[in-house]
C-alpha atoms as a PDB file:
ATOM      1  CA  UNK A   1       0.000   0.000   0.000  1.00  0.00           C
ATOM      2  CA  UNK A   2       1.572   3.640  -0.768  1.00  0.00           C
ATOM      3  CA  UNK A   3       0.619   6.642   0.804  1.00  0.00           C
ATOM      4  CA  UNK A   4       0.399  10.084  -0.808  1.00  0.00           C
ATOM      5  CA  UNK A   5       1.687  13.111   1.033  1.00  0.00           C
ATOM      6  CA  UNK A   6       0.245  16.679  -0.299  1.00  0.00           C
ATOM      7  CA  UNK A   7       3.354  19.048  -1.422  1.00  0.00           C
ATOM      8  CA  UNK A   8       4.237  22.377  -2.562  1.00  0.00           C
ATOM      9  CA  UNK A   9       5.407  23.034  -5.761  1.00  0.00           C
ATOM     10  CA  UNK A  10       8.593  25.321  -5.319  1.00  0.00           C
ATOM     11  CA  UNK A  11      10.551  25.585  -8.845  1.00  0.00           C
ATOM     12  CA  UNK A  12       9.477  24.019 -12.248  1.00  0.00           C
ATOM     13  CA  UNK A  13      11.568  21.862 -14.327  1.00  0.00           C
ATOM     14  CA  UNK A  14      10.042  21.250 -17.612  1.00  0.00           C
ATOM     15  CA  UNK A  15       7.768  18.231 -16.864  1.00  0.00           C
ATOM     16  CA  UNK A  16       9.492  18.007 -12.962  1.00  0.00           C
ATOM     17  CA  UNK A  17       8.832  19.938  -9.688  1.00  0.00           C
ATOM     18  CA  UNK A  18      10.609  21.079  -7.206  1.00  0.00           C
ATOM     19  CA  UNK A  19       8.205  20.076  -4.014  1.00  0.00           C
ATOM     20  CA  UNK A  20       7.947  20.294  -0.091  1.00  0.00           C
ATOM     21  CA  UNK A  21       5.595  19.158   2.286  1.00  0.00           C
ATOM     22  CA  UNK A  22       5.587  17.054   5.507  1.00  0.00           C
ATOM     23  CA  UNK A  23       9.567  18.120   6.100  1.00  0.00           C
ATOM     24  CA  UNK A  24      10.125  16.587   2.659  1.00  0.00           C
ATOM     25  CA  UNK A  25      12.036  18.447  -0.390  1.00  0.00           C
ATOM     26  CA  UNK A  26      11.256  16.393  -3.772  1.00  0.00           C
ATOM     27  CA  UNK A  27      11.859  16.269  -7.244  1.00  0.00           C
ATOM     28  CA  UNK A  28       8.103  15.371  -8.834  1.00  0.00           C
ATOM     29  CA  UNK A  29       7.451  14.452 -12.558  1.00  0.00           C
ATOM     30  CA  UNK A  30       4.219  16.340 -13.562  1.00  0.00           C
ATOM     31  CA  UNK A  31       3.398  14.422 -16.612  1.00  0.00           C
ATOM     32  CA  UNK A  32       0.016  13.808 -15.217  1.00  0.00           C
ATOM     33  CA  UNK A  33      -1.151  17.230 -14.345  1.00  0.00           C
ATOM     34  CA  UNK A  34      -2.257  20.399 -16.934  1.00  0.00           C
ATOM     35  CA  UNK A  35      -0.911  23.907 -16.038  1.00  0.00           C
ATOM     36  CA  UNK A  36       1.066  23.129 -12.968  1.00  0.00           C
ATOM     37  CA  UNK A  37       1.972  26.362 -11.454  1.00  0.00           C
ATOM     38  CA  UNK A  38       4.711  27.603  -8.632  1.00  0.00           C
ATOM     39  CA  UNK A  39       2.459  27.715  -5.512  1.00  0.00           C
ATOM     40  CA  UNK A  40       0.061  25.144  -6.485  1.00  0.00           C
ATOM     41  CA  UNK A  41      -0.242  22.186  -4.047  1.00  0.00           C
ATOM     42  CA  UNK A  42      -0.270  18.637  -5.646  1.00  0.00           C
ATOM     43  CA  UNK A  43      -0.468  14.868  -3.855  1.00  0.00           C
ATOM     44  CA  UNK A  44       2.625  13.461  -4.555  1.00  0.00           C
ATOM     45  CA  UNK A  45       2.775   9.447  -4.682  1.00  0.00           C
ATOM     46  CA  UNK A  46       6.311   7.596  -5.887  1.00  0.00           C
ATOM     47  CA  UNK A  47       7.936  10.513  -7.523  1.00  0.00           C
ATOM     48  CA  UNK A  48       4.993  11.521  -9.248  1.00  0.00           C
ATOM     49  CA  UNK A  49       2.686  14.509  -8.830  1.00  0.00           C
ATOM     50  CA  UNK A  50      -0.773  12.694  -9.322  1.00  0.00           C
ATOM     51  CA  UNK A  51      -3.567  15.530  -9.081  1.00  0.00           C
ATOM     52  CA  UNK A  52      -3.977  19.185  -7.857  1.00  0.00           C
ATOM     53  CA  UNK A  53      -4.971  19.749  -4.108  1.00  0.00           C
ATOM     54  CA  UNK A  54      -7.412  22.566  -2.646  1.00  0.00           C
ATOM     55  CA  UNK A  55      -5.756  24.145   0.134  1.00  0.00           C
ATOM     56  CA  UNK A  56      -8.606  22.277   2.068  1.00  0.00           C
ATOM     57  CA  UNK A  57      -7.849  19.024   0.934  1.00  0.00           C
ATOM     58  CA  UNK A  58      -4.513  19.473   1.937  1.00  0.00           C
ATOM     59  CA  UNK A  59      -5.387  20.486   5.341  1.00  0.00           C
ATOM     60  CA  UNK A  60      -7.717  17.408   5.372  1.00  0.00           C
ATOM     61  CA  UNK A  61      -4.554  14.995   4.002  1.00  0.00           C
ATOM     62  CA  UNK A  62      -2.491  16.724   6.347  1.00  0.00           C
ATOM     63  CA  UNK A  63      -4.652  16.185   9.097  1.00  0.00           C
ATOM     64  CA  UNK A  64      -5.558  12.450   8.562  1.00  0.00           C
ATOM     65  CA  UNK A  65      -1.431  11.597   8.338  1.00  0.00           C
ATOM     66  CA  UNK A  66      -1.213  13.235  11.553  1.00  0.00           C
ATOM     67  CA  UNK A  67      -3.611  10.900  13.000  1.00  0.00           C
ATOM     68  CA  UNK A  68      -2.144   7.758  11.813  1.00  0.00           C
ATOM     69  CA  UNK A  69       0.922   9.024  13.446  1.00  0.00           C
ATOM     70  CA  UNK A  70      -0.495   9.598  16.747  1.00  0.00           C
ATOM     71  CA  UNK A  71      -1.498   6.020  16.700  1.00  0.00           C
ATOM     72  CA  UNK A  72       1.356   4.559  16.000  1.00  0.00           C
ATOM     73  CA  UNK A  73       2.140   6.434  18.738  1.00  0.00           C
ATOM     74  CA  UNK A  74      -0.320   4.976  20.718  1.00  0.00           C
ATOM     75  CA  UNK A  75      -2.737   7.626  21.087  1.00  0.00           C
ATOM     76  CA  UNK A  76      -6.144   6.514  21.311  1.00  0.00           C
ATOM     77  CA  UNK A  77      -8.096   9.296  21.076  1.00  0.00           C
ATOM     78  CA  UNK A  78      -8.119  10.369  17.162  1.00  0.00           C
ATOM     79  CA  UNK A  79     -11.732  12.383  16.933  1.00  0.00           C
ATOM     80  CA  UNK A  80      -9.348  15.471  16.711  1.00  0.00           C
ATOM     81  CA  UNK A  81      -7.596  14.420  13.147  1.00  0.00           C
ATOM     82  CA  UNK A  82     -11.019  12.964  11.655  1.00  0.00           C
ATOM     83  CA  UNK A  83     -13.335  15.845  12.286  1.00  0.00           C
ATOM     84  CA  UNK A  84     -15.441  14.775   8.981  1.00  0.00           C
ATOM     85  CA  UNK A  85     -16.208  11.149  10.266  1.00  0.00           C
ATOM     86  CA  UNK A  86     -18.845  10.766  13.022  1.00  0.00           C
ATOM     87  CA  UNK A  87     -17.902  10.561  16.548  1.00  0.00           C
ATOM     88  CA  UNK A  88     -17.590   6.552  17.507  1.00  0.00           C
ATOM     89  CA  UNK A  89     -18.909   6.871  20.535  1.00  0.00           C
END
């Protein structure tokens, strides 16, 4: 299973990005995308940026990654990272 992180594109390359995001600095092929611009934000899987991200999507990624962390951490209470999911209780 891969996971995506959601990254900033920095400098353009011809088809390749410069990207950061989660404390990561990346070089991205962006044969996928249309009109990639410096400033957009793009969810970057294996080297490749796959689509655009809304700022609120990546706040929503972003959010959700830091949940899985926190359990592997063994923090039990996630509510906090999933506020679009229903409360389990």
């Amino acid at each position: 299973m891969c996971l995506g992180i959601p990254m900033q594109i920095i400098e353009l390359e011809g088809a390749f990005a410069w990207c950061e995001g989660r404390g990561r600095h990346e070089r991205l092929s962006t044969l996928w995308l249309e009109d990639v611009a410096v400033g957009d934000w793009v969810y970057a899987v294996l080297g490749q940026a796959r689509e655009k991200l809304t700022i609120e999507r990546v706040i929503e990624i972003n959010l959700a990654l830091d949940g899985l962390t926190a359990a592997l951490q063994g923090e039990t209470d996630l509510d906090k990272y999933f506020p679009d999911l229903p409360a389990s209780k």
